[in-house]
N, C-alpha and C. Protein backbone atom coordinates (compact mmCIF):
# COMPACT_ATOMS: atom_id res chain seq x y z
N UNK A 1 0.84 -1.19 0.00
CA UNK A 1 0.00 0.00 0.00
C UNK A 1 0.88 1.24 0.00
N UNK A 2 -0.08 2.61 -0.37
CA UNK A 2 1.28 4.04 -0.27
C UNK A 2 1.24 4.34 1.07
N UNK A 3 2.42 4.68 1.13
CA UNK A 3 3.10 5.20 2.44
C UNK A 3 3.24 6.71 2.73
N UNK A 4 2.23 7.21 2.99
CA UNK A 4 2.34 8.57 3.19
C UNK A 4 2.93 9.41 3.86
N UNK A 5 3.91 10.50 3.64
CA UNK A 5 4.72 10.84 4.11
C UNK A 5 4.48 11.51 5.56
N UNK A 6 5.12 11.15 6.97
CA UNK A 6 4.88 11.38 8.10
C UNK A 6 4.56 12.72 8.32
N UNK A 7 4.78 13.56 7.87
CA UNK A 7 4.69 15.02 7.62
C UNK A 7 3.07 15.19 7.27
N UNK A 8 2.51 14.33 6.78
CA UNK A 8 0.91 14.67 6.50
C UNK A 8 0.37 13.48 7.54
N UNK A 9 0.68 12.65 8.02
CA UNK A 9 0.24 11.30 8.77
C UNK A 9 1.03 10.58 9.84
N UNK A 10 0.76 10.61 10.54
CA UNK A 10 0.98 10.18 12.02
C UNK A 10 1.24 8.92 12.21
N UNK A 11 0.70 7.85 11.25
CA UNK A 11 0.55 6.62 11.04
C UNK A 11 0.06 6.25 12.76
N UNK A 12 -1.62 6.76 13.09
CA UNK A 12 -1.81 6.62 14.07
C UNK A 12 -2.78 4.98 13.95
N UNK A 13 -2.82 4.15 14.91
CA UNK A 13 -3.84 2.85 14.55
C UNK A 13 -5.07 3.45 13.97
N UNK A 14 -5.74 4.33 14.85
CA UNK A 14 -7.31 4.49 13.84
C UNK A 14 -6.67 4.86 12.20
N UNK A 15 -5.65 5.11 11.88
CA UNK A 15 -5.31 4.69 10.33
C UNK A 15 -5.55 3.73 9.79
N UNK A 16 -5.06 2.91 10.48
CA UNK A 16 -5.05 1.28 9.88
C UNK A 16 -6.38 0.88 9.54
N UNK A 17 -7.05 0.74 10.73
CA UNK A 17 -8.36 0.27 11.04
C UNK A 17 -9.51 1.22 9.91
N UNK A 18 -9.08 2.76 9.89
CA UNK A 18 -10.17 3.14 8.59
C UNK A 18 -9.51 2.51 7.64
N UNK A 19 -8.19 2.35 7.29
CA UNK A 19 -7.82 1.43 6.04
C UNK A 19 -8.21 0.29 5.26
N UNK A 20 -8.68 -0.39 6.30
CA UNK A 20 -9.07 -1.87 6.34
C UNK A 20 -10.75 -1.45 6.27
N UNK A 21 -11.34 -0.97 6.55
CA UNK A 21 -12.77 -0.90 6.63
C UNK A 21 -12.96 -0.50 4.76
N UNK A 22 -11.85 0.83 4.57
CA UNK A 22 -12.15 0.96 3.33
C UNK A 22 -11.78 -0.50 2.38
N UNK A 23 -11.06 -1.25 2.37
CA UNK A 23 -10.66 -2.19 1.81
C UNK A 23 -11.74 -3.10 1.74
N UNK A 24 -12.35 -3.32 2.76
CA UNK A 24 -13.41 -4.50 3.07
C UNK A 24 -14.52 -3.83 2.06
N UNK A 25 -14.99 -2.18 2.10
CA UNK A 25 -15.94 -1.77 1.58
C UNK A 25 -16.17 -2.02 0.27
N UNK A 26 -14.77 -1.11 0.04
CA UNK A 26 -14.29 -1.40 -1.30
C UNK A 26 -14.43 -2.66 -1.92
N UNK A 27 -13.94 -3.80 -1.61
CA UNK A 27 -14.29 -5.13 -1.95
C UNK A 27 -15.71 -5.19 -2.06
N UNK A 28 -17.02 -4.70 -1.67
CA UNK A 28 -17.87 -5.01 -1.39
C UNK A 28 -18.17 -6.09 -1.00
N UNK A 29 -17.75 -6.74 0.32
CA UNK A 29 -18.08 -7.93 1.04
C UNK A 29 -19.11 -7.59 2.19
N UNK A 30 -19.55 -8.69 2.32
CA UNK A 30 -21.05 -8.25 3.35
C UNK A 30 -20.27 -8.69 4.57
N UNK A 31 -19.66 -9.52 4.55
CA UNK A 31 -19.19 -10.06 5.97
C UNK A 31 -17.71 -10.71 6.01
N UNK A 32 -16.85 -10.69 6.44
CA UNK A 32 -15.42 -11.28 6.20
C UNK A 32 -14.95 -11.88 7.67
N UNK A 33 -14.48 -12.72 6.84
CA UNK A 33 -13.32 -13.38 8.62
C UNK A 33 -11.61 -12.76 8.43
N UNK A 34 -11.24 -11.91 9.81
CA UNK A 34 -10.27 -11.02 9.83
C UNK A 34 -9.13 -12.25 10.84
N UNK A 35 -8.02 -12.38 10.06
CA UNK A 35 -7.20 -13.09 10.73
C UNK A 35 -6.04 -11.84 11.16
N UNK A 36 -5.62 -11.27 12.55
CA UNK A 36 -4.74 -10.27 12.82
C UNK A 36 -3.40 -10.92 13.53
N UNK A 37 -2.25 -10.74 13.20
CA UNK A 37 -1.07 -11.28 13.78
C UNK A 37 -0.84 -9.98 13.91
N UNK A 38 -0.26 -9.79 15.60
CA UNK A 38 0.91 -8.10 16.13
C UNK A 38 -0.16 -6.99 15.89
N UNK A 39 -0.03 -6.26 15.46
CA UNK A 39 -0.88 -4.79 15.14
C UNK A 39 -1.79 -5.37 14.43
N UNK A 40 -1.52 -6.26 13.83
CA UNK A 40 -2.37 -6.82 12.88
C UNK A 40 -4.03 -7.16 13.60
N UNK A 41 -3.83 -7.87 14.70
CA UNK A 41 -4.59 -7.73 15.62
C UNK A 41 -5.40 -6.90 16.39
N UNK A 42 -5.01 -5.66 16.64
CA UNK A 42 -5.06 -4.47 17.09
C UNK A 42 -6.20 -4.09 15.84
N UNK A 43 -6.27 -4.47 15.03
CA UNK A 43 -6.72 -3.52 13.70
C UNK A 43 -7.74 -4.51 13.87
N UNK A 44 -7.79 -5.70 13.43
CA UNK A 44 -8.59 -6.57 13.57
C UNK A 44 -9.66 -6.32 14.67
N UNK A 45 -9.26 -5.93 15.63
CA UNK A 45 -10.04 -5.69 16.74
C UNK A 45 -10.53 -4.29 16.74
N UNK A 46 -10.23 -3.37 16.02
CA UNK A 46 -10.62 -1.84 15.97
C UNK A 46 -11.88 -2.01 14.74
N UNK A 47 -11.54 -3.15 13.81
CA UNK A 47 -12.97 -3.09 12.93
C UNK A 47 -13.73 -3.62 13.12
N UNK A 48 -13.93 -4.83 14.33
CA UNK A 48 -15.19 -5.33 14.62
C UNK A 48 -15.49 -4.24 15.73
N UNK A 49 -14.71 -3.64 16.44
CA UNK A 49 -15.46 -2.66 17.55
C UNK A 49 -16.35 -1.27 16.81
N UNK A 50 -15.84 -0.68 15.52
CA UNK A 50 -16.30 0.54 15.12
C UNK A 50 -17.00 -0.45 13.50
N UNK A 51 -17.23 -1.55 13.04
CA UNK A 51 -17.75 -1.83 12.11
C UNK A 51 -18.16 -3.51 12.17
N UNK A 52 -18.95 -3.75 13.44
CA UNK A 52 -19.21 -5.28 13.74
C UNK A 52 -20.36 -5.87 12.14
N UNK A 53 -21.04 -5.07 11.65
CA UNK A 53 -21.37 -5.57 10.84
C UNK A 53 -20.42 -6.14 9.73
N UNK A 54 -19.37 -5.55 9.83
CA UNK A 54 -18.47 -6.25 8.32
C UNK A 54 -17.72 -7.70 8.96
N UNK A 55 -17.77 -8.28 10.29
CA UNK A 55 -16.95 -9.20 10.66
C UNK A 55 -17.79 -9.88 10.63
N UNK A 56 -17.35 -11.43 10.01
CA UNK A 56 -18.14 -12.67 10.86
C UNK A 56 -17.59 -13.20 12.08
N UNK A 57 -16.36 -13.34 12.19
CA UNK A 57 -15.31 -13.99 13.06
C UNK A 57 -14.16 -13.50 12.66
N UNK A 58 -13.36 -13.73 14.03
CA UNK A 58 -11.91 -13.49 13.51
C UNK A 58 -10.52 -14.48 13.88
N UNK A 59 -9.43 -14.33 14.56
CA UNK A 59 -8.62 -15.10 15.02
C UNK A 59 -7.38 -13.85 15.04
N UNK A 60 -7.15 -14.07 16.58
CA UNK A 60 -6.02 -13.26 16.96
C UNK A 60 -4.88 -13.82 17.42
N UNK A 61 -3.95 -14.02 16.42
CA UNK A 61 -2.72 -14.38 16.88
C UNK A 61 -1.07 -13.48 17.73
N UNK A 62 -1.18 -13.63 18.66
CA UNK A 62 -0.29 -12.81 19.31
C UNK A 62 -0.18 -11.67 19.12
N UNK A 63 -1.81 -11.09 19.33
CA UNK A 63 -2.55 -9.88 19.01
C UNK A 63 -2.14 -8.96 20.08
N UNK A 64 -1.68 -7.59 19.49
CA UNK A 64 -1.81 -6.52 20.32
C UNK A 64 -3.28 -5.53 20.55
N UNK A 65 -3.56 -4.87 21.63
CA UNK A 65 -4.49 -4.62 21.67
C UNK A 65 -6.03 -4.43 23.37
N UNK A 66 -4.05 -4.52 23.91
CA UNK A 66 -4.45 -4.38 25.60
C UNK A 66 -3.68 -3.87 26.20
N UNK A 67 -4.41 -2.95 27.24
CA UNK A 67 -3.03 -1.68 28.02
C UNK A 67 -1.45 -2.46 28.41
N UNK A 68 -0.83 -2.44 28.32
CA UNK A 68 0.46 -2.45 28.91
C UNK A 68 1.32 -1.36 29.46
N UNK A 69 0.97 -1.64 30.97
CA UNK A 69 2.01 -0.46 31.51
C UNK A 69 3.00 0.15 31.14
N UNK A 70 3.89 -0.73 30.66
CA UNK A 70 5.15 -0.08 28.99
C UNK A 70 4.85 -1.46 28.12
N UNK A 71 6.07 -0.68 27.04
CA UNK A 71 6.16 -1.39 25.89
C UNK A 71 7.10 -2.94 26.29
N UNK A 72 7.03 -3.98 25.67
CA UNK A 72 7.72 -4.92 25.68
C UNK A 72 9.69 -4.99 25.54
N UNK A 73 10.39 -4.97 26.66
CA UNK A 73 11.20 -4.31 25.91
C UNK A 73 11.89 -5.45 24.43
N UNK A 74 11.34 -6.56 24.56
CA UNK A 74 11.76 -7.77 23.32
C UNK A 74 10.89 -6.64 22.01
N UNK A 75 10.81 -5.75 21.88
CA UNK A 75 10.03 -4.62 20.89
C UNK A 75 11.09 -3.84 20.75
N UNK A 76 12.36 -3.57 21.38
CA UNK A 76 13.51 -2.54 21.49
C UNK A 76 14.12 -2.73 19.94
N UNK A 77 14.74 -3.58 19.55
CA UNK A 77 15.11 -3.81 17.95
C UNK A 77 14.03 -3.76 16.61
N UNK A 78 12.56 -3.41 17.12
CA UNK A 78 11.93 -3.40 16.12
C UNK A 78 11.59 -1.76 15.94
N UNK A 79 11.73 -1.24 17.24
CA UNK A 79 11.47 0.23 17.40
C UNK A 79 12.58 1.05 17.14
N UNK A 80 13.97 0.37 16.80
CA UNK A 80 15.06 0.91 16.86
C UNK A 80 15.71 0.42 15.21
N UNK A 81 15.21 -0.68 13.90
CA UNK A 81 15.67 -1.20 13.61
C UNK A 81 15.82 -0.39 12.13
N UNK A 82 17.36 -0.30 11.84
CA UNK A 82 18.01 0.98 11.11
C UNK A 82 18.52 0.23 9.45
N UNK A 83 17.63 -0.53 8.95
CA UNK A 83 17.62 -0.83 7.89
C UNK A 83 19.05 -1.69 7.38
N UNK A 84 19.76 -2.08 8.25
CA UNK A 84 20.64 -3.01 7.94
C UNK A 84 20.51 -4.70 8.39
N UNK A 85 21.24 -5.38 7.73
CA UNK A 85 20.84 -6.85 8.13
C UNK A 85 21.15 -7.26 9.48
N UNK A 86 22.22 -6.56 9.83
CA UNK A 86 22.34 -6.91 11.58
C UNK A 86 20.93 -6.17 12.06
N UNK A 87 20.65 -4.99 12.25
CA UNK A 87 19.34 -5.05 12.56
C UNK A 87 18.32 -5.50 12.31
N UNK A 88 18.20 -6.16 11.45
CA UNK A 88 17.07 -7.32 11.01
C UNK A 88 17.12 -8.44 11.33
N UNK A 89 18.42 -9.07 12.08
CA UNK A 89 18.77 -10.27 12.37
C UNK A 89 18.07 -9.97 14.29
N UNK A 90 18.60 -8.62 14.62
CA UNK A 90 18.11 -8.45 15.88
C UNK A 90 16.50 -8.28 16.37
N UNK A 91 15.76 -7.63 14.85
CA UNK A 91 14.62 -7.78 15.02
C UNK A 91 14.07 -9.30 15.02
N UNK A 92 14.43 -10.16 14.22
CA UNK A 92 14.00 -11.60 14.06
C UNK A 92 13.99 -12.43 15.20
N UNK A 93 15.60 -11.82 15.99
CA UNK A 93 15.83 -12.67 17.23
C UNK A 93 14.87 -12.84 17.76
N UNK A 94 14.61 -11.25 18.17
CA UNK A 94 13.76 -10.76 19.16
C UNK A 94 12.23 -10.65 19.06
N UNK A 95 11.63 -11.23 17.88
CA UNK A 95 10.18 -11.70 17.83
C UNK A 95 10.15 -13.22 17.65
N UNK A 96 11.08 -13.91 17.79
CA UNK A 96 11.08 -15.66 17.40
C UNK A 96 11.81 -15.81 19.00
N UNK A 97 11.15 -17.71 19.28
CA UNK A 97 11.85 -18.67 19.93
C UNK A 97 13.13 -18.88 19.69
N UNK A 98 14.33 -18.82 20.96
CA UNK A 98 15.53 -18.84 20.51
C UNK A 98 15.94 -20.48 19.96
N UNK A 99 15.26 -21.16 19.98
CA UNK A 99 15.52 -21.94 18.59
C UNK A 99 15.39 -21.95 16.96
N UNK A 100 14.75 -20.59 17.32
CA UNK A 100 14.13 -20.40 15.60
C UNK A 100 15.34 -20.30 14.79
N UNK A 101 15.45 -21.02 13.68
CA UNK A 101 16.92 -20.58 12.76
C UNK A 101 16.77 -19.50 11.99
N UNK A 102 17.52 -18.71 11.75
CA UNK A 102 17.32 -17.56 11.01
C UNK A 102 18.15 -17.74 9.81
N UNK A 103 17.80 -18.01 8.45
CA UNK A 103 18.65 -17.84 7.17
C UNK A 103 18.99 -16.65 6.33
N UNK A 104 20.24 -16.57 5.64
CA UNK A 104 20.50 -15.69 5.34
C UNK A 104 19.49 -15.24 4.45
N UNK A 105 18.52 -15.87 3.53
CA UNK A 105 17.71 -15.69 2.32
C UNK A 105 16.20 -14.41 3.10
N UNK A 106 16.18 -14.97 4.26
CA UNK A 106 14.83 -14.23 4.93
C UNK A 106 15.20 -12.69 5.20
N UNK A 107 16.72 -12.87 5.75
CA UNK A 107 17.16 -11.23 6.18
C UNK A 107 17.31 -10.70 5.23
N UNK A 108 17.91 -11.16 4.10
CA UNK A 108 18.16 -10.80 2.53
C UNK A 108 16.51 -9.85 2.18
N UNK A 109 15.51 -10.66 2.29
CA UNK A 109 14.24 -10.68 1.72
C UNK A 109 13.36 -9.37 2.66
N UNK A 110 14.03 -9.77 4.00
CA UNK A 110 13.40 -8.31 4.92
C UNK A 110 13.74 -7.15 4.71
N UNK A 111 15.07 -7.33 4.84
CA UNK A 111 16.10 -5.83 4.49
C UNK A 111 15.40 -5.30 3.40
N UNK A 112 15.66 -6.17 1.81
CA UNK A 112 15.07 -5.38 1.19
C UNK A 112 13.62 -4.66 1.00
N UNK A 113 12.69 -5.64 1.41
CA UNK A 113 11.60 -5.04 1.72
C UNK A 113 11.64 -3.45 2.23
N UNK A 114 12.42 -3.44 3.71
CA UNK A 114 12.22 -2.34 4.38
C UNK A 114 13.38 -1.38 3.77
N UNK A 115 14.07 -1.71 2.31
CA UNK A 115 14.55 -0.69 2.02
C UNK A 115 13.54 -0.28 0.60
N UNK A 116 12.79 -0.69 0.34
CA UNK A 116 11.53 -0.06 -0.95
C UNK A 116 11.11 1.38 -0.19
N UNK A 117 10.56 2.18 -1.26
CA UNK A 117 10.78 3.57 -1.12
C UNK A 117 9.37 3.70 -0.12
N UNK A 118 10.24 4.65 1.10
CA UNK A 118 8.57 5.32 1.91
C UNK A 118 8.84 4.55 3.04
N UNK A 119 9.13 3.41 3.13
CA UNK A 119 8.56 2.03 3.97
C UNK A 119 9.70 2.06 5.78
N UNK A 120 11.14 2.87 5.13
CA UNK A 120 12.08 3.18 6.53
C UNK A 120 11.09 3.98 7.53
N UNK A 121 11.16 5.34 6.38
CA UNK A 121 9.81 6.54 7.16
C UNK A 121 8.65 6.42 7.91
N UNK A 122 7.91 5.01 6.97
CA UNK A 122 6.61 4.64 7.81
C UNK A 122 7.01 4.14 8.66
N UNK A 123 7.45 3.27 9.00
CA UNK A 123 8.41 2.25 9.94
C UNK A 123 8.23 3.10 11.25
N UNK A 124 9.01 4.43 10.73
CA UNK A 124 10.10 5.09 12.19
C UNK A 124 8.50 5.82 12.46
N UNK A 125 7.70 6.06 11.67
CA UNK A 125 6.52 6.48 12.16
C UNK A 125 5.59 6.39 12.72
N UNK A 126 5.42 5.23 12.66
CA UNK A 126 4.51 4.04 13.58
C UNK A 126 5.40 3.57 14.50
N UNK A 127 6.13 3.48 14.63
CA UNK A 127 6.99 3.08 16.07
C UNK A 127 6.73 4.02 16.63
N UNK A 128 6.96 5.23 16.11
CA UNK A 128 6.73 6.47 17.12
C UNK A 128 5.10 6.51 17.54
N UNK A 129 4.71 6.72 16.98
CA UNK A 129 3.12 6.86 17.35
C UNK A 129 3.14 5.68 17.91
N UNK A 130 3.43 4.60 18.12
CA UNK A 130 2.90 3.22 18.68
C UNK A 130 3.82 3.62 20.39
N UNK A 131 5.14 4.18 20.12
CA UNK A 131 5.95 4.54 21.50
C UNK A 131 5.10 5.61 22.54
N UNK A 132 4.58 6.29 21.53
CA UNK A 132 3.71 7.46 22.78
C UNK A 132 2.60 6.80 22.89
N UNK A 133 1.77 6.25 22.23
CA UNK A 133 0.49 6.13 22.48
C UNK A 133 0.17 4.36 22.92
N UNK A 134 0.94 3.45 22.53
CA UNK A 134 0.61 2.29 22.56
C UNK A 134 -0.42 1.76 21.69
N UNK A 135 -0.47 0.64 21.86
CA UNK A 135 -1.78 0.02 20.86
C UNK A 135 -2.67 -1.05 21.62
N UNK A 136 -3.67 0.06 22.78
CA UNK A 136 -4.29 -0.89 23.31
C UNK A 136 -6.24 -0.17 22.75
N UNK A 137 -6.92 -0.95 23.75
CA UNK A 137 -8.56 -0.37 23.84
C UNK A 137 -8.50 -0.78 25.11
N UNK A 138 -9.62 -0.29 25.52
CA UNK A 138 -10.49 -0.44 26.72
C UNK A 138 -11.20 -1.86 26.94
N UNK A 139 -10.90 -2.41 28.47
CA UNK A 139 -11.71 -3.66 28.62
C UNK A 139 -12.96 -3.12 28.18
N UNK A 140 -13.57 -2.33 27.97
CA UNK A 140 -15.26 -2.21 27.86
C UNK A 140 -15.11 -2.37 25.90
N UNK A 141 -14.60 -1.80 25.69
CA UNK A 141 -14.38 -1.91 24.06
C UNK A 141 -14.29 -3.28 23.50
N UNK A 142 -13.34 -4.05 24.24
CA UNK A 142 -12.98 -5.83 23.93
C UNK A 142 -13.96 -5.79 24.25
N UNK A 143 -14.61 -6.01 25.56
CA UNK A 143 -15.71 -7.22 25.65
C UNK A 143 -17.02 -6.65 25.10
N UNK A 144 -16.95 -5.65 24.09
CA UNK A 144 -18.18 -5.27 23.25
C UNK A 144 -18.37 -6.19 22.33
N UNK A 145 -17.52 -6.59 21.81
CA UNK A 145 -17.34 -7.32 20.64
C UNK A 145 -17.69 -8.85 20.87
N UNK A 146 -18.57 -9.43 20.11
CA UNK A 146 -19.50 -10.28 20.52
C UNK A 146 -19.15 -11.61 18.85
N UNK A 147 -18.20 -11.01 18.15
CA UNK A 147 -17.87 -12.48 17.28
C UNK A 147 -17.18 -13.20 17.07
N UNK A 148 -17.50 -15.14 16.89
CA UNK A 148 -16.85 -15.71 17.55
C UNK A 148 -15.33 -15.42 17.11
N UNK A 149 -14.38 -15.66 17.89
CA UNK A 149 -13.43 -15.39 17.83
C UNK A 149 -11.68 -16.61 18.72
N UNK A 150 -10.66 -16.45 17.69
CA UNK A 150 -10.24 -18.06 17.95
C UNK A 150 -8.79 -17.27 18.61
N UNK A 151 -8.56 -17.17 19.94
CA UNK A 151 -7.20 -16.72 20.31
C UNK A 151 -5.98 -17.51 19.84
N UNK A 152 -4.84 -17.30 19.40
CA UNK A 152 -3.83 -18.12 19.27
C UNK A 152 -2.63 -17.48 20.15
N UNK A 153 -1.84 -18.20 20.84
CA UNK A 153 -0.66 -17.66 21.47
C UNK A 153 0.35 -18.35 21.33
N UNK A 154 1.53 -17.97 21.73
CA UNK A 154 2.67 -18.32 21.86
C UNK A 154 2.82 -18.63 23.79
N UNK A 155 3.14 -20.00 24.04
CA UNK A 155 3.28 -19.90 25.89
C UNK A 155 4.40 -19.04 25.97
N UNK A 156 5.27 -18.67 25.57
CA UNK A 156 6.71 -17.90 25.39
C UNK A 156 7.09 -16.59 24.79
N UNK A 157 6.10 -16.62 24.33
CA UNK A 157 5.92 -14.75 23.26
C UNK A 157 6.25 -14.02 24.38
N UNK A 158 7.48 -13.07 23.74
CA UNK A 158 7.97 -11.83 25.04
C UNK A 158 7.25 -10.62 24.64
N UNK A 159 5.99 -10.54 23.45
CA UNK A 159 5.68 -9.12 23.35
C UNK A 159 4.55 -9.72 23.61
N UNK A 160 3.76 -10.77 23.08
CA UNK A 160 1.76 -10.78 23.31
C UNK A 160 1.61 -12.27 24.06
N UNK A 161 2.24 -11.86 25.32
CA UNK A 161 2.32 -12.48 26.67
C UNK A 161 1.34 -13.49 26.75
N UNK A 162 1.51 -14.60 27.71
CA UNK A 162 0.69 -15.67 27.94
C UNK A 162 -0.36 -15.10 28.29
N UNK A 163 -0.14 -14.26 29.93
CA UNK A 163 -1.48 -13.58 30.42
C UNK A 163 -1.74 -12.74 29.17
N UNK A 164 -2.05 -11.77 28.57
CA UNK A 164 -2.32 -11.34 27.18
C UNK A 164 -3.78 -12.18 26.92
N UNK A 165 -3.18 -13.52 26.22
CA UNK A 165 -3.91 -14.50 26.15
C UNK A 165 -4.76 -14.39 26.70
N UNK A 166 -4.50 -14.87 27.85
CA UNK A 166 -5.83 -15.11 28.78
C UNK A 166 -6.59 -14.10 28.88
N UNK A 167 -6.26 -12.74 29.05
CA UNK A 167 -7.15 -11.91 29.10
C UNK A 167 -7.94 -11.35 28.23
N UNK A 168 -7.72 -11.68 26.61
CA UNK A 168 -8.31 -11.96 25.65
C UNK A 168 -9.97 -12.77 25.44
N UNK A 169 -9.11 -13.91 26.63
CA UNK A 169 -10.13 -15.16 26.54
C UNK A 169 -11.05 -14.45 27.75
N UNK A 170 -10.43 -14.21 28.08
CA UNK A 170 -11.72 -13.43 29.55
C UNK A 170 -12.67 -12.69 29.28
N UNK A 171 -12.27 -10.87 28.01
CA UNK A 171 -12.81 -10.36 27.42
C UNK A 171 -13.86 -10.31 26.53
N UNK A 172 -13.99 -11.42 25.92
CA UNK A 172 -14.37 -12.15 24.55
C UNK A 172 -14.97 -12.87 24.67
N UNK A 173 -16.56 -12.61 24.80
CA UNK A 173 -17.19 -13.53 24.86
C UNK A 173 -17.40 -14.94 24.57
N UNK A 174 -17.39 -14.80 22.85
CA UNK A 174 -17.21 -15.93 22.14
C UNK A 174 -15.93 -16.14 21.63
N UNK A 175 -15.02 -16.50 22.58
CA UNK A 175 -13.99 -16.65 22.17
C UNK A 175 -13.52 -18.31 22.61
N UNK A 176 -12.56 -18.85 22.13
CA UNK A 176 -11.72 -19.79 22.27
C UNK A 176 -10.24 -19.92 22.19
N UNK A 177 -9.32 -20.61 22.98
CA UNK A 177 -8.19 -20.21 22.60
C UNK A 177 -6.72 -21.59 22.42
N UNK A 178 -6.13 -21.18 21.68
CA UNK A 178 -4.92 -22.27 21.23
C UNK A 178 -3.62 -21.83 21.70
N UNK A 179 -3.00 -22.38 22.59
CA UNK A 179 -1.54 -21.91 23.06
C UNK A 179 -0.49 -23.14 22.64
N UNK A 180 0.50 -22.58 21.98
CA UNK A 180 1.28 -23.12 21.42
C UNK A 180 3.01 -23.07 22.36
N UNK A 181 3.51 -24.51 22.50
CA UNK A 181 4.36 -24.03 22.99
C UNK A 181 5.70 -23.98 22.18
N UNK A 182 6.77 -23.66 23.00
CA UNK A 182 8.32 -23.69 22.14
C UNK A 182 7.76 -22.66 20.71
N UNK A 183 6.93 -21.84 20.90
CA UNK A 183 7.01 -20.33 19.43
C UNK A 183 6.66 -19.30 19.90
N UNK A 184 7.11 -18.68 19.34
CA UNK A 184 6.40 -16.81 19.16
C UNK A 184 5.58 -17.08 17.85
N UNK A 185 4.40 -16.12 18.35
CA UNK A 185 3.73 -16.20 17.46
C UNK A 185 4.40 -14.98 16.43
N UNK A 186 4.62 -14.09 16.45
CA UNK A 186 5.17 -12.70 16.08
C UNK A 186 5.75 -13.21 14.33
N UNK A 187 6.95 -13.75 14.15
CA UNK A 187 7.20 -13.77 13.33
C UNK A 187 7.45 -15.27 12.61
N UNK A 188 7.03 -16.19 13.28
CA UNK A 188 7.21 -17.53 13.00
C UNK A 188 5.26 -17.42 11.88
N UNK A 189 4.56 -16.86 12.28
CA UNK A 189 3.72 -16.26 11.19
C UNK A 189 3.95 -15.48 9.80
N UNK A 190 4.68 -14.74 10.15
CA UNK A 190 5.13 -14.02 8.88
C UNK A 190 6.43 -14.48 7.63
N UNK A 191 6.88 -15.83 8.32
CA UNK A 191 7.99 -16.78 7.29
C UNK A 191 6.89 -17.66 6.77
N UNK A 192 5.31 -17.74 6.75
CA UNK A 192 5.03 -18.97 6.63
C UNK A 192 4.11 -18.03 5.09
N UNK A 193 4.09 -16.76 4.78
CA UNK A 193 4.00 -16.41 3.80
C UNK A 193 4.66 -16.60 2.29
């Protein structure tokens, strides 16, 4: 998608979340199932709260999207990460199980990603807005949301915590949940693209 320059956009979450509503609209779908991994989640959860008619269900995998007194500091290399492969190796560490192997072909494949034009800027932009503001809602906001919905966790995730989990499952009415052990959910999701 375009990356609008921070200077006009904040890259604040209610961005995302009108993003995705327009997308869904746009598609003209009556009802969709929203799968959210990381922020991804967060968003996921901002369009069934401000647009429950467009969700049928969803599934939140090591979803952000609940107060945290601070930030995670296993989030320090992703909030800090300066477009080289050692920093991409530190971001990987630090969202995967330290068994996860990391190959040279994936850092190859990230780096360049996050060196395509716009994408450093958005990056450092949403970290920032995500550093002051966080990316949570209100228990009254979660437990508005009333569709069924399938938690997934990591028992070991250092950013979308076991308790996380659970308090997901507490929130959520119709919810259910899958905890996985020996992974992060974080980026052991995003190699399976």
């Amino acid at each position: 998608t375009a990356k609008p320059d921070p200077a006009t956009l904040t890259y604040p979450q209610a961005a995302r979340t009108d993003h995705l509503i327009a997308f869904i609209d746009a598609l003209g779908c009556a009802k969709v199932s929203l799968v959210g991994n990381s922020m991804g989640g967060a968003t996921a959860l901002g369009v069934a709260m401000r647009r429950p008619d467009l969700v049928s269900r969803m599934v939140l995998m090591g979803s952000a999207g609940q107060t945290m007194k601070e930030l995670p500091q296993a989030l320090g290399p992703l909030m800090q990460y300066d477009g080289t492969a050692e920093g991409m190796v530190k971001v990987v560490r630090a969202l995967t199980h330290p068994r996860f192997r990391i190959d040279d072909a994936m850092v190859e494949y990230r780096v360049a990603v996050s060196k395509t034009p716009g994408t450093m800027d958005a990056l450092k932009a949403t970290m920032a807005w995500v550093k002051s503001n966080g990316l949570s809602y209100t228990d009254e906001a979660v437990s508005a949301i009333k569709v069924p919905t399938l938690i997934v966790g990591g028992k070991q995730d250092p950013i979308s915590t076991l308790d996380q989990a659970y308090r997901f499952l507490a929130l959520l009415e119709n919810s259910r949940g899958y905890l996985l052990p020996n992974t992060d959910i974080q980026v052991n999701f995003h190699n399976e693209r």
